[in-house]
Protein backbone atom coordinates (compact mmCIF):
# COMPACT_ATOMS: atom_id res chain seq x y z
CA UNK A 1 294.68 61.30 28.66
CA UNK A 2 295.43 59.52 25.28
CA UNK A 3 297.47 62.26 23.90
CA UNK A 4 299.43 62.00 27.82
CA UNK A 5 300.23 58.24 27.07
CA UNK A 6 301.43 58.73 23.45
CA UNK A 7 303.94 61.54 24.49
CA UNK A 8 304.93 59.60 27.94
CA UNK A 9 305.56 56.44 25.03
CA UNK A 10 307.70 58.79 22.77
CA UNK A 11 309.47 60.09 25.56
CA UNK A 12 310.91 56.47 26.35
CA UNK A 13 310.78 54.91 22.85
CA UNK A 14 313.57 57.59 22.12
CA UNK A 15 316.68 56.83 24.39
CA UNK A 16 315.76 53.38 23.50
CA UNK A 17 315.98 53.50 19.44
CA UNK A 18 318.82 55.71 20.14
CA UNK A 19 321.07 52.84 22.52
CA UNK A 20 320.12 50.97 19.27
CA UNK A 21 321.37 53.06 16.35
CA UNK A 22 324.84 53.23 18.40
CA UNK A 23 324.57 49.45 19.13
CA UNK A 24 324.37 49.03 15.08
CA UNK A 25 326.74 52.10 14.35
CA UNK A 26 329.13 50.00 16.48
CA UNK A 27 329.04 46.52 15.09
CA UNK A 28 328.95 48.30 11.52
């Protein structure tokens, strides 16, 4: 159920890193 986990952890990783890259677009 490794491979489970990883794509479960991408799955969330990527709204996160995306809230960020408009957090920095934004304070560019």
């Amino acid at each position: 159920e490794e491979e489970r986990q990883k794509e479960l952890e991408e799955i969330y990783m990527l709204p996160r890193m995306r809230n960020c890259a408009k957090q920095i677009s934004s304070n560019g």
